[in-house]
C-alpha atoms as a PDB file:
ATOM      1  CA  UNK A   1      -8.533  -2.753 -34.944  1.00  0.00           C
ATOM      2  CA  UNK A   2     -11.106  -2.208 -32.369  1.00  0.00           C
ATOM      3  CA  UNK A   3      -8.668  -2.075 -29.203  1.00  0.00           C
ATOM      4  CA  UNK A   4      -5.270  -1.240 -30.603  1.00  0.00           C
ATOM      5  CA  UNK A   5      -5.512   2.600 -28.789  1.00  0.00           C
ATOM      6  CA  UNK A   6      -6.351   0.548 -25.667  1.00  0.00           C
ATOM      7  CA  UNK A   7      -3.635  -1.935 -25.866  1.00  0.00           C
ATOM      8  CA  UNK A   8      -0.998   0.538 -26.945  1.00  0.00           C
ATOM      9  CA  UNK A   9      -1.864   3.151 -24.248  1.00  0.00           C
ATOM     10  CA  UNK A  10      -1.631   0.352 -21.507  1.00  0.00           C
ATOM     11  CA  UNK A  11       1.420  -0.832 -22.607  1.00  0.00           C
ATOM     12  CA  UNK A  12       2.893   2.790 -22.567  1.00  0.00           C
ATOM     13  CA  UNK A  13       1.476   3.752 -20.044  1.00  0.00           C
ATOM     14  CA  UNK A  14       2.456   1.014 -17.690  1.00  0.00           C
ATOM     15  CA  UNK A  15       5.677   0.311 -18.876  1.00  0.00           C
ATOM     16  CA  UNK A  16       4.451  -3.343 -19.411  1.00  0.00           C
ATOM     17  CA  UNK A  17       6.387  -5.837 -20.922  1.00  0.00           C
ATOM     18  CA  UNK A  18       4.710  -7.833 -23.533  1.00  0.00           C
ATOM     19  CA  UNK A  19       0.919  -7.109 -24.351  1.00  0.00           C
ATOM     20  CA  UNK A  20      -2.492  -7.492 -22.499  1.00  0.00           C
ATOM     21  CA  UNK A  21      -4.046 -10.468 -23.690  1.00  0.00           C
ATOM     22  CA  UNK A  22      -7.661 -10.130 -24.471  1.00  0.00           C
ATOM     23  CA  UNK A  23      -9.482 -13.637 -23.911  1.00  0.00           C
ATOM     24  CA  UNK A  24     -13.497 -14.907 -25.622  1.00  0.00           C
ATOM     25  CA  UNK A  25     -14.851 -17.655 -24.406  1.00  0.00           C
ATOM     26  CA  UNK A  26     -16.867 -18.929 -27.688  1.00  0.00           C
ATOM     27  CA  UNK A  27     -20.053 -20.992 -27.778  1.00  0.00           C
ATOM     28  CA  UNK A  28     -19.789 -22.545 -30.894  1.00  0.00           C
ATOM     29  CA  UNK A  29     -17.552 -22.408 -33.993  1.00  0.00           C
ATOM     30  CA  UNK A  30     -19.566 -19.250 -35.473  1.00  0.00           C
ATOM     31  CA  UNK A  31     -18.452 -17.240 -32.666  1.00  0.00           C
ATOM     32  CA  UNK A  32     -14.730 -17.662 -33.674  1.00  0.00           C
ATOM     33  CA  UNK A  33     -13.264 -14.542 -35.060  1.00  0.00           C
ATOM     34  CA  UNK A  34     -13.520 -14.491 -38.963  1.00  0.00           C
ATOM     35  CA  UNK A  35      -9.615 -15.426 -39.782  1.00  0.00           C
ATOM     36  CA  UNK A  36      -8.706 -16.895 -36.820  1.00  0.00           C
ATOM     37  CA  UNK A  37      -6.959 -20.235 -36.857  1.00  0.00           C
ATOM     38  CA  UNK A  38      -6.888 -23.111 -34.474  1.00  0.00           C
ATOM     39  CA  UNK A  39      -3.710 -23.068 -32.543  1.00  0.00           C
ATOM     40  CA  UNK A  40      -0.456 -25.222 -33.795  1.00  0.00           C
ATOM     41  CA  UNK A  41       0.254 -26.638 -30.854  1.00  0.00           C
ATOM     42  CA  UNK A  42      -1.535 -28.392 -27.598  1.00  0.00           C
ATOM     43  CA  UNK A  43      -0.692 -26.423 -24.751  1.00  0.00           C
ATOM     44  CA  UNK A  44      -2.372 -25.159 -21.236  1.00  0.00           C
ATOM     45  CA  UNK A  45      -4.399 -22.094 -21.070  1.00  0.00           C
ATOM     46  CA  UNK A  46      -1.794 -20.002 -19.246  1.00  0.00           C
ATOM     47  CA  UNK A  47       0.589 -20.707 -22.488  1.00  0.00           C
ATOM     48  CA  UNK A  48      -1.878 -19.468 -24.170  1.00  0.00           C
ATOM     49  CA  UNK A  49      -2.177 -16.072 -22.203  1.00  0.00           C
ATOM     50  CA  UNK A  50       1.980 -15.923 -22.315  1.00  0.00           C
ATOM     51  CA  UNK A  51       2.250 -16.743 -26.001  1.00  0.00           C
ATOM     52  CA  UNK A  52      -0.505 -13.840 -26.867  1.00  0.00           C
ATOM     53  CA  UNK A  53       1.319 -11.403 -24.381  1.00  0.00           C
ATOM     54  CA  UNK A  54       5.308 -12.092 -25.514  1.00  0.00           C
ATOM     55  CA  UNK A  55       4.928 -13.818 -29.038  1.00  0.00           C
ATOM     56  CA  UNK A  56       1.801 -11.752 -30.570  1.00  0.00           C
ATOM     57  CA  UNK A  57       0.319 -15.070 -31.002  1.00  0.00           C
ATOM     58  CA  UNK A  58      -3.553 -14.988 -32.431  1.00  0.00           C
ATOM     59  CA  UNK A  59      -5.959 -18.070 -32.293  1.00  0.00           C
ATOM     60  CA  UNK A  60      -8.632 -20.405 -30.181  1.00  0.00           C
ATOM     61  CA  UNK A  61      -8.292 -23.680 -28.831  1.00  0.00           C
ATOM     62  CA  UNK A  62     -10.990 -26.327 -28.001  1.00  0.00           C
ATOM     63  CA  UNK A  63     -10.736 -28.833 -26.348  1.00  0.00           C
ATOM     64  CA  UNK A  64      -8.129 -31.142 -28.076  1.00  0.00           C
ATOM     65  CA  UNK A  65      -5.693 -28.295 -27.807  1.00  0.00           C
ATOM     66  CA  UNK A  66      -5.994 -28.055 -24.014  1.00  0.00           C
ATOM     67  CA  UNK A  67      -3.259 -29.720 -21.831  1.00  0.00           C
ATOM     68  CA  UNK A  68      -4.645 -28.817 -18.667  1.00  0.00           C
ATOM     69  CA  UNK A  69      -8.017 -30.300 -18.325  1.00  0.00           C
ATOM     70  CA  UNK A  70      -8.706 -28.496 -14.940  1.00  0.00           C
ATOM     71  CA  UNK A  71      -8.327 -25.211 -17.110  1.00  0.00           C
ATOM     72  CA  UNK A  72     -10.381 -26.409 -19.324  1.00  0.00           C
ATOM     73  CA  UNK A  73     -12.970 -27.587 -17.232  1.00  0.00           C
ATOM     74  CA  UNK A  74     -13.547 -24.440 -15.185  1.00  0.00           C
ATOM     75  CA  UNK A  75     -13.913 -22.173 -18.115  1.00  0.00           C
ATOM     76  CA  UNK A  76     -16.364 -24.901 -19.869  1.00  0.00           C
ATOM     77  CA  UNK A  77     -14.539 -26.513 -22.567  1.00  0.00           C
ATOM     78  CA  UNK A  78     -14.851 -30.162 -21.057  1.00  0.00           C
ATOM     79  CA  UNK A  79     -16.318 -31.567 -18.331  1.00  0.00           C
ATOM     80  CA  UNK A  80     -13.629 -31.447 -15.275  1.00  0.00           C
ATOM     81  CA  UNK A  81     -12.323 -35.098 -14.374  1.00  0.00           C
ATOM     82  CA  UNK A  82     -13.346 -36.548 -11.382  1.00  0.00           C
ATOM     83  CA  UNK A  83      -9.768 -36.394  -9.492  1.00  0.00           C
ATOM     84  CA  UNK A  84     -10.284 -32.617  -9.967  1.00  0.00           C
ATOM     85  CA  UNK A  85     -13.295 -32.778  -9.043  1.00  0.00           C
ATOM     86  CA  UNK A  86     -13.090 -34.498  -5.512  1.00  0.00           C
ATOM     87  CA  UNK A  87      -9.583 -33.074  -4.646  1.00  0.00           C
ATOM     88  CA  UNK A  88      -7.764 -35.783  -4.795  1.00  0.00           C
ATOM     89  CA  UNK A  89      -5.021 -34.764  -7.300  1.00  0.00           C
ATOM     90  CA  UNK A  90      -4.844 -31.190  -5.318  1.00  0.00           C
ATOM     91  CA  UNK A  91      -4.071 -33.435  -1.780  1.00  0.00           C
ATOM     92  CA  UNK A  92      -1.632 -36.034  -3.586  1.00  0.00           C
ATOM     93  CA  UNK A  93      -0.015 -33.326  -5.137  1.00  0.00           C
ATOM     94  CA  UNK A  94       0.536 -31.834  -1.743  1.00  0.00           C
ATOM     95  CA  UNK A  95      -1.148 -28.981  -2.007  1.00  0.00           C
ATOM     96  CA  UNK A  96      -3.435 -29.421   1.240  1.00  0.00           C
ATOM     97  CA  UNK A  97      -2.989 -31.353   4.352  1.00  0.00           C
ATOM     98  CA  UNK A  98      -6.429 -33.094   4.128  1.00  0.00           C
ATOM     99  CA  UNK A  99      -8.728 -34.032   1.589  1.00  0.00           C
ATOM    100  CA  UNK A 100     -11.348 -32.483   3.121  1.00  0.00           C
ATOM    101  CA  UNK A 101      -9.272 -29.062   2.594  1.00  0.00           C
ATOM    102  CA  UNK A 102      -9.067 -30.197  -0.755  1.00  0.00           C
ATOM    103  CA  UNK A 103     -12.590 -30.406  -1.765  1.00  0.00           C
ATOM    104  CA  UNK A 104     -13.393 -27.091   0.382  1.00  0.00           C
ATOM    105  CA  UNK A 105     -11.377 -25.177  -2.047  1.00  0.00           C
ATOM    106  CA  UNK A 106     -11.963 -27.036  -5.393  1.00  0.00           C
ATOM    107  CA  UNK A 107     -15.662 -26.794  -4.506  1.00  0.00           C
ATOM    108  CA  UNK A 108     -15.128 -22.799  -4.230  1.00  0.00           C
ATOM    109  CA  UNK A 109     -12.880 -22.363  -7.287  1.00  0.00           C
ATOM    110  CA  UNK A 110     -14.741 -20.199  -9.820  1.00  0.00           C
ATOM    111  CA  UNK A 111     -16.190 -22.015 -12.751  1.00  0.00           C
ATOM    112  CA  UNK A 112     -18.618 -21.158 -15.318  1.00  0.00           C
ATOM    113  CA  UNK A 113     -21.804 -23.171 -15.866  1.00  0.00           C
ATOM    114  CA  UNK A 114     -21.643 -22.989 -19.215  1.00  0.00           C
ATOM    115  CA  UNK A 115     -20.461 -25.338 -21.736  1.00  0.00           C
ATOM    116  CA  UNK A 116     -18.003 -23.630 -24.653  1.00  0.00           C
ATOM    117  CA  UNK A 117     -16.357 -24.564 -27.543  1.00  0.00           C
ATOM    118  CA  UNK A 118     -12.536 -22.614 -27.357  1.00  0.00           C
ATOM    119  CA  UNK A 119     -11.520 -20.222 -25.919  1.00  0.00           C
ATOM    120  CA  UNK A 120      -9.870 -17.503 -27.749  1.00  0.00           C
ATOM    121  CA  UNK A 121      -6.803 -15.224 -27.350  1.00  0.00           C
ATOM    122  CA  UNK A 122      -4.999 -12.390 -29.157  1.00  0.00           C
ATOM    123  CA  UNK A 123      -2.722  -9.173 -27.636  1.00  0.00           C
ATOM    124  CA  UNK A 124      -4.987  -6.770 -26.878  1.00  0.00           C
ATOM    125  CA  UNK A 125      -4.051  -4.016 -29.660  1.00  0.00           C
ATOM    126  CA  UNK A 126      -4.466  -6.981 -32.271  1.00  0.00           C
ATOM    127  CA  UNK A 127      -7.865  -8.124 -31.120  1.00  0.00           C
ATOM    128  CA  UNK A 128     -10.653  -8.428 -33.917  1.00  0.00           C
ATOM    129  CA  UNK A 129     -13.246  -9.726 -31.441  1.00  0.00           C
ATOM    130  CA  UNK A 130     -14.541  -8.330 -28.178  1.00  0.00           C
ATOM    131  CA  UNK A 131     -13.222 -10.015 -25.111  1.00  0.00           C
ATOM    132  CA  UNK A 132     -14.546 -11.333 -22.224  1.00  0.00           C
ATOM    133  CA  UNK A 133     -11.994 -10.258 -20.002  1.00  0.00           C
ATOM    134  CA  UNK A 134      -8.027  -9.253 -20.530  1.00  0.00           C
ATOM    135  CA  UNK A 135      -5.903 -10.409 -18.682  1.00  0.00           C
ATOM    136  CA  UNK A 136      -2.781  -8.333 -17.554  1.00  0.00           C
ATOM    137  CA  UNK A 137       0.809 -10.254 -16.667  1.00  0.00           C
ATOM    138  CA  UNK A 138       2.379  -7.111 -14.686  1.00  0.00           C
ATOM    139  CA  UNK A 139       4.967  -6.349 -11.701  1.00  0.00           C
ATOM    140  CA  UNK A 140       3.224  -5.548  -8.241  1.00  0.00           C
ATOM    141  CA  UNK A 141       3.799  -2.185  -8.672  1.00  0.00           C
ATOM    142  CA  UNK A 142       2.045  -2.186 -11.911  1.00  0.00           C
ATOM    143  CA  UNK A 143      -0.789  -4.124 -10.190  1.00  0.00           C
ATOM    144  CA  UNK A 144      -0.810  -1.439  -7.769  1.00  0.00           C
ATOM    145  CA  UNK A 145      -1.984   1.242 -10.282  1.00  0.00           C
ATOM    146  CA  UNK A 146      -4.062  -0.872 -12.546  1.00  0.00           C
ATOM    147  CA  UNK A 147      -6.267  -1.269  -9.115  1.00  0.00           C
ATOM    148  CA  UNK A 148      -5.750   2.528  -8.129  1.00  0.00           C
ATOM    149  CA  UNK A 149      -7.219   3.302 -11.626  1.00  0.00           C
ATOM    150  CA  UNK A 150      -9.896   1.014 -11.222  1.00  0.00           C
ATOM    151  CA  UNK A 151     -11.028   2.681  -7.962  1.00  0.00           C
ATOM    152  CA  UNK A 152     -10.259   6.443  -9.220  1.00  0.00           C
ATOM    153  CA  UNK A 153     -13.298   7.010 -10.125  1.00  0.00           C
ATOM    154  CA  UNK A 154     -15.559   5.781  -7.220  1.00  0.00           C
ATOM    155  CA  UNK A 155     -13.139   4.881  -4.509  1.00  0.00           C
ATOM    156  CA  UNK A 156     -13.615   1.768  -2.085  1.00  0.00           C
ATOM    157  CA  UNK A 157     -11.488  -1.110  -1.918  1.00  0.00           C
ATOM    158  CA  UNK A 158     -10.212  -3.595  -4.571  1.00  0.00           C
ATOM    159  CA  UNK A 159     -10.769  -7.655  -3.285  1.00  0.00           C
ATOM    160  CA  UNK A 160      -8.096 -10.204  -4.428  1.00  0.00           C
ATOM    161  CA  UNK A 161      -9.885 -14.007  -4.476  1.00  0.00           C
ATOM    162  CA  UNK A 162      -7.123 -16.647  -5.479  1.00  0.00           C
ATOM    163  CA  UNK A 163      -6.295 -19.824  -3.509  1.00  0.00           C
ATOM    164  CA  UNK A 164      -3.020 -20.542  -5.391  1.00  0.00           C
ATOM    165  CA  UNK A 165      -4.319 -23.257  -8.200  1.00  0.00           C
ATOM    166  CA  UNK A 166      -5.995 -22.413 -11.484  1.00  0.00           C
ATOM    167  CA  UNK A 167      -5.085 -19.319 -11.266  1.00  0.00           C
ATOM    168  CA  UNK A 168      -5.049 -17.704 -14.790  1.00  0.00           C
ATOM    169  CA  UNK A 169      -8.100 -19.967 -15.574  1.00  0.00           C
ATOM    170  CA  UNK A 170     -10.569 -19.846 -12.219  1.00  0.00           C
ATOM    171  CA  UNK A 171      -9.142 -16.602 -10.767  1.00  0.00           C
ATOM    172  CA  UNK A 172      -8.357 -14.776 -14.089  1.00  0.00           C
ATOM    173  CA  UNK A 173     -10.634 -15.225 -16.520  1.00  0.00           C
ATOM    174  CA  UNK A 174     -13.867 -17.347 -15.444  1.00  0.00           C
ATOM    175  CA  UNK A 175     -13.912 -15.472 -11.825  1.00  0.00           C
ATOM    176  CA  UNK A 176     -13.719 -11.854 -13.881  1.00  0.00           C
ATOM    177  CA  UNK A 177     -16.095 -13.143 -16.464  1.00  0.00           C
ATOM    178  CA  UNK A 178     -18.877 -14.301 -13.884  1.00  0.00           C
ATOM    179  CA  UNK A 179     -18.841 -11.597 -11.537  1.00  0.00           C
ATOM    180  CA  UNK A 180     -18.239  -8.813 -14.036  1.00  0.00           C
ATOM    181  CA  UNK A 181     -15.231  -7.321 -11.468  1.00  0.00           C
ATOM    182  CA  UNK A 182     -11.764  -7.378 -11.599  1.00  0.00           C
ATOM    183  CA  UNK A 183      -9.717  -9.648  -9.652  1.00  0.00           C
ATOM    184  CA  UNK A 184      -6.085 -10.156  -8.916  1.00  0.00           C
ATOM    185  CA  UNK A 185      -4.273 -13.605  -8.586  1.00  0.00           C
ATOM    186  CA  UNK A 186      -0.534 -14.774  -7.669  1.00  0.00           C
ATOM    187  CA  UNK A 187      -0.641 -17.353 -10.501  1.00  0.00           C
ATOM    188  CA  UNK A 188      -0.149 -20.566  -9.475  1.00  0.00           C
ATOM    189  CA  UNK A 189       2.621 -23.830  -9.354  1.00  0.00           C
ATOM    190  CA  UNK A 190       2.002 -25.242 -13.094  1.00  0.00           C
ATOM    191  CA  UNK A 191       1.314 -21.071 -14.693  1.00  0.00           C
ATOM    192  CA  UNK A 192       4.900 -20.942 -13.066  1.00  0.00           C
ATOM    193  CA  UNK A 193       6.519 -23.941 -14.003  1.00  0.00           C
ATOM    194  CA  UNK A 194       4.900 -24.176 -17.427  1.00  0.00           C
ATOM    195  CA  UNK A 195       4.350 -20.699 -18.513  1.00  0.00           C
ATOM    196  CA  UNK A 196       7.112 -19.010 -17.202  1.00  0.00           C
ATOM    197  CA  UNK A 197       4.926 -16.430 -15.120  1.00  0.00           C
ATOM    198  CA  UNK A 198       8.298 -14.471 -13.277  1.00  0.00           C
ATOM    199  CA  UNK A 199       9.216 -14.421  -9.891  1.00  0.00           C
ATOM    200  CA  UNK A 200       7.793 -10.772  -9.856  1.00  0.00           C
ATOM    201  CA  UNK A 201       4.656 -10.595 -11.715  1.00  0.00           C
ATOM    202  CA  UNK A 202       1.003 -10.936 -11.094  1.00  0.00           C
ATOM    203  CA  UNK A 203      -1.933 -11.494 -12.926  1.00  0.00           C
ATOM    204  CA  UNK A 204      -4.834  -8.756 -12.735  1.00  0.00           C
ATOM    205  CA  UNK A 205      -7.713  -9.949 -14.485  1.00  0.00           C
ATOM    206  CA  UNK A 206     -10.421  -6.819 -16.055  1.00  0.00           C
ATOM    207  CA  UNK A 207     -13.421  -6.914 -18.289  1.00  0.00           C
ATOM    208  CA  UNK A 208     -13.585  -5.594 -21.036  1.00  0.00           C
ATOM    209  CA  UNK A 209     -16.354  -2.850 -19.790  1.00  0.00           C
ATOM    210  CA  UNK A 210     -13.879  -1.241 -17.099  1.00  0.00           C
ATOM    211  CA  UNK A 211     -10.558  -0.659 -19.333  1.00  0.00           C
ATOM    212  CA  UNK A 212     -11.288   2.589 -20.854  1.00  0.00           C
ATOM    213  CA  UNK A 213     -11.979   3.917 -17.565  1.00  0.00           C
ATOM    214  CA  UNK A 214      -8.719   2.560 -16.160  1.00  0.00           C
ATOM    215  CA  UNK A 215      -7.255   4.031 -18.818  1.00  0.00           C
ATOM    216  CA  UNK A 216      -8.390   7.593 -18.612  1.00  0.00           C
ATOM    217  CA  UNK A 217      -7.133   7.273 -15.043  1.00  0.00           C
ATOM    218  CA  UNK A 218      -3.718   6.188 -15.460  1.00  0.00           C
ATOM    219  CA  UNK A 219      -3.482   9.166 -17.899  1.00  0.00           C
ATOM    220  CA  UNK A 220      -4.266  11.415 -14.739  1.00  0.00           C
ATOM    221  CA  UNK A 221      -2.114   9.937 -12.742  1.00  0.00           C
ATOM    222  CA  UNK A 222       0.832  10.194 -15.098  1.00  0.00           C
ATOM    223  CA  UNK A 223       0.127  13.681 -14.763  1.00  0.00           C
ATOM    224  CA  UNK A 224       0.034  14.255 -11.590  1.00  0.00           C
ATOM    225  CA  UNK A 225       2.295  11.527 -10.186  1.00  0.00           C
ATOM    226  CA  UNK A 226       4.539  11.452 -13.598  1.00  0.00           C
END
């Protein structure tokens, strides 16, 4: 498989527990990896990312097998329904003190303009497709070293955009996808309540393009830093 090294050595590496998830956002039904099955169950897209990561679970979902429309809707797999879309469920929900606040940060939530079919999801060392972005459940301190090795080779300083909803949707996947950087996110109240993201983990978000380099330089600093 294309990516097992690169799974494996992350997982090793790190110390992580469970798998990177590597996650496709497909156009149509041809773009769904030969084999791949339609998942068994309807659940939201950060059950998704959990079941790859701790169950090995392989498969797509479209839009019948997506719980959380606002997931959904962001990454382009149904149009996003208007209480989403004007804030309203974010304010009544409690979430903001004003509506206005409400449709200031749904309006700046990362979403992609295209429309998709499924999204797709597999561990990372099991992936038969190339992914988008992978997305990496982790504790802070293995955040802290995923974004080290990001910045090994050129230095500068890493950005975190999140506002605390649609986290491993928006901030995760369509925000990585889009800008083609990586970006770290706290999750969010349902990817905690319904996904069982822990206490101590985060969610760091990479494409596809930067993890061999990441990679490379967690090998160096296992070396030097054992």
């Amino acid at each position: 498989m294309k990516y097992e090294s690169l799974g494996k050595e992350l997982i090793g590496l790190l110390g992580l527990k469970g798998s990177p998830v590597a996650v496709k956002l497909a156009k149509t039904p041809a773009d769904i990896p030969q084999g791949y099955q339609k998942m068994s169950e309807k659940h939201r897209h950060c059950q998704f990312v959990q079941d790859a990561r701790l169950k090995g679970t392989i498969g797509y979902a479209t839009k019948a097998e997506h719980l959380c429309r606002g997931g959904a809707a962001v990454m382009g797999i149904e149009p996003s329904p208007e209480l989403l879309a004007d804030g309203t469920t974010y304010q009544k929900l409690g979430n903001f003190k004003t509506v206005e606040g409400a449709i200031d940060t749904v309006s700046a939530i990362p979403k992609t303009g295209e429309q998709f079919y499924a999204s797709v999801y597999a561990p990372l060392e099991k992936a038969e497709f190339e992914p988008d972005v992978v997305v990496i459940v982790a504790t802070p301190r293995q955040v802290l070293r995923l974004s080290q090795a990001y910045l090994y080779a050129t230095g500068g300083r890493f950005a975190a955009d999140y506002s605390g909803i649609q986290s491993l949707c928006a901030d995760a996947v369509v925000a990585v996808r889009e800008r083609g950087v990586p970006n770290v996110t706290l999750g969010c109240n349902g990817s905690r309540k319904y996904s069982g993201i822990a206490e101590d983990e985060v969610i760091f978000g990479v494409p596809i393009k930067d993890l061999e380099k990441i990679v490379e330089a967690l090998k160096t600093f296992k070396e030097k830093w054992g």
